[in-house]
Structure formats: C-alpha cells, structure tokens
N, C-alpha and C. Protein backbone atom coordinates (compact mmCIF):
# COMPACT_ATOMS: atom_id res chain seq x y z
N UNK A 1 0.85 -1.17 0.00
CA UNK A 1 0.00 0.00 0.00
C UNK A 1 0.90 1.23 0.00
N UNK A 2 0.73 1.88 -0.92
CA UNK A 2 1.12 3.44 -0.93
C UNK A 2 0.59 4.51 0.00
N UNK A 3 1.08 4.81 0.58
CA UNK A 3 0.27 6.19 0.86
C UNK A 3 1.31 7.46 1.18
N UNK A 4 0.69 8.41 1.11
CA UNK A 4 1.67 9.89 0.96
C UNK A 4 1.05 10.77 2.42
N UNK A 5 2.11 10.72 3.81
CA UNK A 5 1.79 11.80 4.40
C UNK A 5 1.95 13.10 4.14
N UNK A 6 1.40 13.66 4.17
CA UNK A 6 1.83 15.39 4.36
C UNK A 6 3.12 15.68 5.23
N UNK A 7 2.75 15.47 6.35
CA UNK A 7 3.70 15.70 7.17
C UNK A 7 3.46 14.78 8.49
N UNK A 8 4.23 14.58 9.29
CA UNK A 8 4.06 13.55 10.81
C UNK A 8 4.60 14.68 11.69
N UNK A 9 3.72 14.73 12.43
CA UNK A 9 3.55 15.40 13.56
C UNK A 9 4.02 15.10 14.91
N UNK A 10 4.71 15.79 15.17
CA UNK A 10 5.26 15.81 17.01
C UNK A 10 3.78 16.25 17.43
N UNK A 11 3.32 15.52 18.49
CA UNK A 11 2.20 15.80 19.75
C UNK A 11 2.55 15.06 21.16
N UNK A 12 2.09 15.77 21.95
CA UNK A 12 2.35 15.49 23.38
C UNK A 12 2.04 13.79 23.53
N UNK A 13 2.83 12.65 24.24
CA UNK A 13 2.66 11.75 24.00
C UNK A 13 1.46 11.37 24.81
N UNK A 14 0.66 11.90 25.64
CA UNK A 14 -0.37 11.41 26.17
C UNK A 14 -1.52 11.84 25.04
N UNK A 15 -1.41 12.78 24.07
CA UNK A 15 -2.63 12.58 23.20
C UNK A 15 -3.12 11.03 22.25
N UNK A 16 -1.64 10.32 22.50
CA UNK A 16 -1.62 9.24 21.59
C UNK A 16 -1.98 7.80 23.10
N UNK A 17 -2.04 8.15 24.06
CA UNK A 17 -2.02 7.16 24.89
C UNK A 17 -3.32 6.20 24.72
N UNK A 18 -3.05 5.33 24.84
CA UNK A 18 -4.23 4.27 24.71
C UNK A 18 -4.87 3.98 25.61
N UNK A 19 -4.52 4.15 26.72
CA UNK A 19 -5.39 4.12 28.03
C UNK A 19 -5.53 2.76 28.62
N UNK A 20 -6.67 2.65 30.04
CA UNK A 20 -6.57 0.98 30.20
C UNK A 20 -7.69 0.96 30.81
N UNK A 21 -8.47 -0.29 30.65
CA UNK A 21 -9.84 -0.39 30.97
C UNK A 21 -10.11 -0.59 32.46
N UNK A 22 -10.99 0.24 33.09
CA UNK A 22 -10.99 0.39 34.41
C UNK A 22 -11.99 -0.52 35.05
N UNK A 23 -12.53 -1.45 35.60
CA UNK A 23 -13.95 -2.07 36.14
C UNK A 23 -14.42 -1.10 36.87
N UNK A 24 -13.60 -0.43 37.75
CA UNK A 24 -14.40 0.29 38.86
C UNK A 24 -15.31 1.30 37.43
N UNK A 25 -14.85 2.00 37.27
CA UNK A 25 -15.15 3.26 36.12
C UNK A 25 -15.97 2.27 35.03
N UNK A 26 -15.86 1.36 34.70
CA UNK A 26 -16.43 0.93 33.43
C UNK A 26 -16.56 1.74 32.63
N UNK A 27 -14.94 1.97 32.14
CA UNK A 27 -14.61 2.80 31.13
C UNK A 27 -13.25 2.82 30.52
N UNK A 28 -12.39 3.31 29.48
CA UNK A 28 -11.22 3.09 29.48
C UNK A 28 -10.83 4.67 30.06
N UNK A 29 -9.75 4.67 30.94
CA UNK A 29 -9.43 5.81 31.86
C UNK A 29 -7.62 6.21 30.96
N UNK A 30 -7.37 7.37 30.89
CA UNK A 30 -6.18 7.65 30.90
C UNK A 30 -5.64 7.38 28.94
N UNK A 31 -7.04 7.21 28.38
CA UNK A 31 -6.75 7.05 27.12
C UNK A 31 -6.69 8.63 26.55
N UNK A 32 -5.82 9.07 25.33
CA UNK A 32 -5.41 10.24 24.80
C UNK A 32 -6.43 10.42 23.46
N UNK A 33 -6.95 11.99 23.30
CA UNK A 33 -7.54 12.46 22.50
C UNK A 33 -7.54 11.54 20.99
N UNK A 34 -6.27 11.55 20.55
CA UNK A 34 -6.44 10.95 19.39
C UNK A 34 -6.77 9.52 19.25
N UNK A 35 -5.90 8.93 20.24
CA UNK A 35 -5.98 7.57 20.36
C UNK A 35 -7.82 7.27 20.05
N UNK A 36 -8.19 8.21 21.31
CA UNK A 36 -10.00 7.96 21.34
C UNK A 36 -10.80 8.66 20.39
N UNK A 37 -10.31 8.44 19.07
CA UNK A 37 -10.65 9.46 17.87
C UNK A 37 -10.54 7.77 17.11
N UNK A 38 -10.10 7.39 17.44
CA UNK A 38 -10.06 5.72 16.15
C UNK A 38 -11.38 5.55 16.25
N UNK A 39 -11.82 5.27 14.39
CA UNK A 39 -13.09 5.28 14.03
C UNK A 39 -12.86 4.58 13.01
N UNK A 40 -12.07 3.58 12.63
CA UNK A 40 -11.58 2.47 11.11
C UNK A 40 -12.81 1.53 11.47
N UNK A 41 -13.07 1.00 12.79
CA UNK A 41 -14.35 0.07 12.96
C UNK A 41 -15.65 0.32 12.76
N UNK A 42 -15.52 1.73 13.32
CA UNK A 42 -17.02 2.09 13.09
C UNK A 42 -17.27 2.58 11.48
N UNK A 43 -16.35 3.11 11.01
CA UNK A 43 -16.43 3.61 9.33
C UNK A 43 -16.89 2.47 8.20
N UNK A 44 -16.81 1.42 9.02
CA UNK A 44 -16.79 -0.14 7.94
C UNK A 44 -17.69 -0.71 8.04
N UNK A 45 -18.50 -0.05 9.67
CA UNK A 45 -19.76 -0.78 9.51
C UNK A 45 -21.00 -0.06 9.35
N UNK A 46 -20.44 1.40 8.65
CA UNK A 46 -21.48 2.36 8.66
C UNK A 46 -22.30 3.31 9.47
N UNK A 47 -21.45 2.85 10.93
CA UNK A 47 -21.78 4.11 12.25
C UNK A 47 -21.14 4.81 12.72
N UNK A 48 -21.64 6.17 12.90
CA UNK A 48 -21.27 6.93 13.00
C UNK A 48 -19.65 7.25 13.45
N UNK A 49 -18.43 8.07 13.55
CA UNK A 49 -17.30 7.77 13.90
C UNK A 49 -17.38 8.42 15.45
N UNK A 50 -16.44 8.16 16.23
CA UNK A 50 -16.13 8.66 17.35
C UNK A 50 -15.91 9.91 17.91
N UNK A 51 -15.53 10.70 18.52
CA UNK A 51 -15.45 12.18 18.90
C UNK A 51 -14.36 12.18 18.31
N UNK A 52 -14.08 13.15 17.05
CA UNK A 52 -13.42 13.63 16.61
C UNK A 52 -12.35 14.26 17.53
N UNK A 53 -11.03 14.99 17.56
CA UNK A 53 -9.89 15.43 18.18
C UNK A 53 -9.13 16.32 17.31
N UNK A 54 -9.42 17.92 17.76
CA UNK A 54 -8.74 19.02 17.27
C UNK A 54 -7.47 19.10 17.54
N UNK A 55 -7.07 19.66 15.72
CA UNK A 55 -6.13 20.23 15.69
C UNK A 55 -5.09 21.26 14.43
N UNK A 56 -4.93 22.37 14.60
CA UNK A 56 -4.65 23.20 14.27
C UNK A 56 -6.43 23.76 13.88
N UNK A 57 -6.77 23.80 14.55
CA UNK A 57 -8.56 24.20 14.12
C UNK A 57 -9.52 23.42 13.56
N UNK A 58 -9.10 22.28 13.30
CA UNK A 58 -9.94 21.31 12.48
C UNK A 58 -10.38 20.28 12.93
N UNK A 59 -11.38 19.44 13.05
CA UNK A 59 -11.57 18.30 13.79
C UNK A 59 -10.63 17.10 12.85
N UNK A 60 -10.33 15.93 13.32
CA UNK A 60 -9.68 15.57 13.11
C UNK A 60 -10.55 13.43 13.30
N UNK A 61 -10.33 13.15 12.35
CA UNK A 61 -10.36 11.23 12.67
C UNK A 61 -9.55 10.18 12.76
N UNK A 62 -9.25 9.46 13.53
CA UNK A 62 -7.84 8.60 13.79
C UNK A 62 -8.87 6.94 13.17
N UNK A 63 -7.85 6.89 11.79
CA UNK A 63 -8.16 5.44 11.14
C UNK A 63 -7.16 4.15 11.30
N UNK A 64 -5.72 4.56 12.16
CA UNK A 64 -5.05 3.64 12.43
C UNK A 64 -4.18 4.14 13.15
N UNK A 65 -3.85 2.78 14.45
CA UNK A 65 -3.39 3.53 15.83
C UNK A 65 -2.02 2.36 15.69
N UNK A 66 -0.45 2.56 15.36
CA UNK A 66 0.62 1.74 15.66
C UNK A 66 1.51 2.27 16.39
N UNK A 67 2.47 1.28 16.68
CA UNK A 67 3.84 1.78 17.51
C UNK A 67 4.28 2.97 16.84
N UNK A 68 4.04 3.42 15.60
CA UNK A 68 4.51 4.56 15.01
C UNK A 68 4.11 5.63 15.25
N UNK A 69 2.79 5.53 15.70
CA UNK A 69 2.11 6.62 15.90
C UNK A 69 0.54 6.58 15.44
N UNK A 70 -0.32 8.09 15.16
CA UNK A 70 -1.76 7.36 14.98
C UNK A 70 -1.69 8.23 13.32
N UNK A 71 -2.39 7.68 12.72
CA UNK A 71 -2.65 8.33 11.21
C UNK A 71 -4.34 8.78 11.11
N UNK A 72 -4.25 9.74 11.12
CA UNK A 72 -5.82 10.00 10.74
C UNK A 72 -5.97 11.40 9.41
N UNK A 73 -7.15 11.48 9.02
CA UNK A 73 -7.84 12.41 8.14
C UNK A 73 -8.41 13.73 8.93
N UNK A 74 -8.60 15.02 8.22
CA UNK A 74 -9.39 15.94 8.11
C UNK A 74 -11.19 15.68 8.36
N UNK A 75 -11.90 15.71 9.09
CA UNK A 75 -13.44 15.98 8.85
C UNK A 75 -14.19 16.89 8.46
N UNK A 76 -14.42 16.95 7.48
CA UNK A 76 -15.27 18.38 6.90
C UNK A 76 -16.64 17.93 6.35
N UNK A 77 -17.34 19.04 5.95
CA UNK A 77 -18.75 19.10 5.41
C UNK A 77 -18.60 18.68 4.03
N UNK A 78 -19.63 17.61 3.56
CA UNK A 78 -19.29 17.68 2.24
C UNK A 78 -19.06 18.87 1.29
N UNK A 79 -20.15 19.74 1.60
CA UNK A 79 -20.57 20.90 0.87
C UNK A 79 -18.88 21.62 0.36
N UNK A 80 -17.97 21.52 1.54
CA UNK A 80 -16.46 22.03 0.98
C UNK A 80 -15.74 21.54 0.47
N UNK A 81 -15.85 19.70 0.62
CA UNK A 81 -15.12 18.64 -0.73
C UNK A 81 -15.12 19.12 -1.80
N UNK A 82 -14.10 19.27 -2.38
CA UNK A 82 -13.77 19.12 -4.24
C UNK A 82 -14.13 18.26 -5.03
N UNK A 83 -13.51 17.40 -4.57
CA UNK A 83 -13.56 16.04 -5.06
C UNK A 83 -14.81 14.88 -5.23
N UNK A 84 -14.52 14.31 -5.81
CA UNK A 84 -15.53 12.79 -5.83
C UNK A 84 -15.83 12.42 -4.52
N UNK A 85 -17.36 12.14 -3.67
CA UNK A 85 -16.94 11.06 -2.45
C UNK A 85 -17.59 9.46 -2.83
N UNK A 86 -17.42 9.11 -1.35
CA UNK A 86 -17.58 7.55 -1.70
C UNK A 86 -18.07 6.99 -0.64
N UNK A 87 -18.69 6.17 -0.40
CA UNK A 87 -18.43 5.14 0.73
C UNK A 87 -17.97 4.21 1.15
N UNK A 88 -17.77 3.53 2.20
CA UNK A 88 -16.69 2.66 2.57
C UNK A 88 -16.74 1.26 1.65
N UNK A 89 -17.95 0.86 1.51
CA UNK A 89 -18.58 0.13 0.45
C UNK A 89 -17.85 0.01 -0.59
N UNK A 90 -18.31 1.45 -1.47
CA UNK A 90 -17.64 1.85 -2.68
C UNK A 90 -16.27 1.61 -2.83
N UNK A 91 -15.79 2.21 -1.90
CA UNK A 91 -13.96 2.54 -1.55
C UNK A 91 -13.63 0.87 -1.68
N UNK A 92 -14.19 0.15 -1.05
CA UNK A 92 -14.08 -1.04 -0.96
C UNK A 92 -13.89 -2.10 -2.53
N UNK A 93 -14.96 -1.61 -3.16
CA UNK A 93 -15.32 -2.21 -4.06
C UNK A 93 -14.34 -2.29 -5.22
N UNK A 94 -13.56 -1.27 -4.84
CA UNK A 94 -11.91 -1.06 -6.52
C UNK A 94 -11.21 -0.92 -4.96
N UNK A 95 -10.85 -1.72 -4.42
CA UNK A 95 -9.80 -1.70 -2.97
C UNK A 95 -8.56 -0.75 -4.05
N UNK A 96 -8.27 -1.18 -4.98
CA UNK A 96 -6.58 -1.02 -5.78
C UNK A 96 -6.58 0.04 -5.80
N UNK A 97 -7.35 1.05 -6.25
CA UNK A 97 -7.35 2.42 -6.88
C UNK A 97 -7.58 2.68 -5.54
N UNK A 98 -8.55 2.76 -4.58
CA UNK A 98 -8.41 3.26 -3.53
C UNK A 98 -7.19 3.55 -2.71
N UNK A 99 -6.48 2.13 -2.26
CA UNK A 99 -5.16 1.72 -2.11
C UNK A 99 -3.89 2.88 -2.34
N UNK A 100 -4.39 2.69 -3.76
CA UNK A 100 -3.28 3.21 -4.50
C UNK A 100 -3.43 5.17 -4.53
N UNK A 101 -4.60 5.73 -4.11
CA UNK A 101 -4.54 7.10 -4.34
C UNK A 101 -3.76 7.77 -3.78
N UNK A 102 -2.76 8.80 -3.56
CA UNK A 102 -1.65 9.41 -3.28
C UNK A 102 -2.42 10.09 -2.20
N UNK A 103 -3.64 10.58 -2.12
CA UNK A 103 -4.09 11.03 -0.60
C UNK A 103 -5.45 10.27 0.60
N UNK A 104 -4.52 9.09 0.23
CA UNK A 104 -5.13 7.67 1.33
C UNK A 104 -6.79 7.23 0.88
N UNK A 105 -6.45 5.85 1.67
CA UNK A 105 -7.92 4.95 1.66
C UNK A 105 -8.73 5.66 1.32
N UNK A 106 -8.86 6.61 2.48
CA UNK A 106 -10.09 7.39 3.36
C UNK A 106 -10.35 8.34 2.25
N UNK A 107 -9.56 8.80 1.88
CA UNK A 107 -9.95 10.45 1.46
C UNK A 107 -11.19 10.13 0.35
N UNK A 108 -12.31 11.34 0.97
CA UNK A 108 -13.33 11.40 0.08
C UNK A 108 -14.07 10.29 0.74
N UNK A 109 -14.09 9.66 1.67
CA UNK A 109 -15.43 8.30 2.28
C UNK A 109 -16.25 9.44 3.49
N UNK A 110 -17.27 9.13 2.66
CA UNK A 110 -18.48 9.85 3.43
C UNK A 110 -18.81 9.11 4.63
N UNK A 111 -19.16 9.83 5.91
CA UNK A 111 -19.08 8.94 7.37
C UNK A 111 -20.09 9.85 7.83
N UNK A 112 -20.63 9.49 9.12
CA UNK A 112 -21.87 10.17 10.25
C UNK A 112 -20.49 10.66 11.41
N UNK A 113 -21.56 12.04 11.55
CA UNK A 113 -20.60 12.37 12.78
C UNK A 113 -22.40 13.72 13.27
N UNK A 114 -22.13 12.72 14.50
CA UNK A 114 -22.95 13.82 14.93
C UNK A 114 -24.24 14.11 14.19
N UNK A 115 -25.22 12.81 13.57
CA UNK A 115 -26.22 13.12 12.97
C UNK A 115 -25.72 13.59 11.89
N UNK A 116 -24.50 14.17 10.98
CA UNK A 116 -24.38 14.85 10.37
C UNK A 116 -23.74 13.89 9.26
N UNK A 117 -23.48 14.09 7.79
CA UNK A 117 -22.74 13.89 6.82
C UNK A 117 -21.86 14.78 6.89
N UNK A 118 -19.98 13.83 6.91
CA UNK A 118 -19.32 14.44 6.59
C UNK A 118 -18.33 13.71 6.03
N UNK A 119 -17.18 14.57 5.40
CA UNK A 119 -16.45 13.89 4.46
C UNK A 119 -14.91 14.18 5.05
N UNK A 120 -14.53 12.55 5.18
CA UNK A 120 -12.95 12.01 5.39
C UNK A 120 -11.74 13.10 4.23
N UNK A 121 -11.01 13.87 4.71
CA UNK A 121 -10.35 14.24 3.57
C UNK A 121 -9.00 14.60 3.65
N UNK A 122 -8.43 13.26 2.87
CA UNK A 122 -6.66 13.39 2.52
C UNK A 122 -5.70 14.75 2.49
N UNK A 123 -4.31 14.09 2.35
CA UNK A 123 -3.95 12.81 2.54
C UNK A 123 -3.63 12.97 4.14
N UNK A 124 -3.56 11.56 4.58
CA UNK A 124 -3.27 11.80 6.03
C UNK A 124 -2.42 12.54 6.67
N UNK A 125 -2.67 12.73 7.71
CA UNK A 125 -1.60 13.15 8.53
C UNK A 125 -1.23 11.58 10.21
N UNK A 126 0.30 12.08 9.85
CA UNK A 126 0.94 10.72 10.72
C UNK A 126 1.19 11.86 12.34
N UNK A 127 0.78 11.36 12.86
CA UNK A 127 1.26 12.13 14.64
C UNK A 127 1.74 11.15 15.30
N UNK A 128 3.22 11.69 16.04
CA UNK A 128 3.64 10.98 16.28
C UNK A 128 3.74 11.36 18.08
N UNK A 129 4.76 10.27 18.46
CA UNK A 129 4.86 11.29 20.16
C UNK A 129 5.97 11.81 19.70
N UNK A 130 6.12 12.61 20.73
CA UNK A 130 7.21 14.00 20.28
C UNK A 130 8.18 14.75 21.79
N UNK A 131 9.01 15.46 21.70
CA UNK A 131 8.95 16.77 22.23
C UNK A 131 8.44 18.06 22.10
N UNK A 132 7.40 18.51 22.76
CA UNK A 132 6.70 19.91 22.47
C UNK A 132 7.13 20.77 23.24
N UNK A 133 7.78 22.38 22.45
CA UNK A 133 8.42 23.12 22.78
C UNK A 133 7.36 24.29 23.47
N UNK A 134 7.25 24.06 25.17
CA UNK A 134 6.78 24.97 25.99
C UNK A 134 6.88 26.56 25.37
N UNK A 135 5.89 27.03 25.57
CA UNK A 135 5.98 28.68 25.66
C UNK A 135 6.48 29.14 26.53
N UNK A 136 7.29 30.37 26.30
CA UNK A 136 7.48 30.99 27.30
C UNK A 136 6.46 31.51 28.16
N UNK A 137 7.08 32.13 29.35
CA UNK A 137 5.90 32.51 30.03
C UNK A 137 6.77 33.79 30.05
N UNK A 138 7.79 34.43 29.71
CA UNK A 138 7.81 35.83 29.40
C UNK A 138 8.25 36.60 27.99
C-alpha cells in the first residue's frame, strides 16, 4: 500500500495514549484524545465515527493507531469537498485504486458524525509522540 503523508507530527505523547480499561469506572481511563478518535471500525460498519480530536482548528479522525504513531484524516462538510466522495462500500469495491490514491484509503469516504454527513479528507496526517516546545511565560 502506498500512501503519501503530508507531514508527521510531534504531539504530546499522552494525546496518543491508549489508556486501560478500568472495572471500577467501566470505562477506558487515561486514554489520549487521538488515540479515542479511532473510528476504522465504526467507518466499515457504517456508524457513525467517534469524537473527533482538534487540531490546528480542524476536527480531526484517527483510522489507524501503531507503535509509530496514529494516522488519521481531516473531517469536513461535504458541501467544501472538491472532489468525488464515496463510501466505505464503494472505496471497498476497486480496494486497488483506492489503495493506491496518493491522498489515502479514506480520502473522500463519506461517514456520520454527529447526525451529520461528513467527508474524510486526505492525505493523512501521521502524529507521532514527540517533544513539544513549551511557551514561554515571558
């Protein structure tokens, strides 16, 4: 599989943390924004994706979480897509060309967020853990 990041991103390494399932809480506790942005399961079976996770102003979807880091897409309104969309279905259906597009699987697969239609849009971005350079405070 081809795919073309833009760029990979330094982020604080607890945005990528995966967290651990609590009984008391019956919940996963201590898991990181993006990490809890993975929505590859729910996109495949046609429900809605997970709470999205800002950044640089944009909401953001995490479609694959590795030792490398997490890779996710842009979420926008269709109405601002350029491009062709699709569904996961569709995307599915020519896997190769999908595969093979220079701005990922995803880009252009129409998903639910929030009652809403919106559109996955390339090419990914890779975040990785990082060092993040504090502001000053004078």
């Amino acid at each position: 599989m081809t795919e073309t990041f833009v760029k990979s991103v330094a982020v604080c390494p607890t945005r990528l943390a995966y967290g651990a399932w609590s009984h008391r809480a019956n919940r996963t506790v201590g898991q990181g924004d993006i990490s809890a942005a993975y929505s590859a399961d729910r996109i495949g079976l046609g429900e809605a994706v997970r709470s999205p996770f800002r950044y640089e102003g944009a909401l953001w979807v995490t479609v694959d979480t590795s030792g490398d880091g997490c890779r996710a897409y842009r979420l926008i309104a269709p109405e601002v897509f350029a491009d062709t969309t699709m569904t996961y279905r569709e995307g599915c259906a020519d896997g190769d060309a999908a595969r093979s597009d220079p701005n990922g699987f995803y880009h252009g697969m129409r998903v639910w967020h929030v009652g809403n239609d919106r559109v996955l849009c390339g090419p990914p971005v890779l975040f990785v853990p990082g060092e993040i350079e504090q502001p000053s405070l004078f």
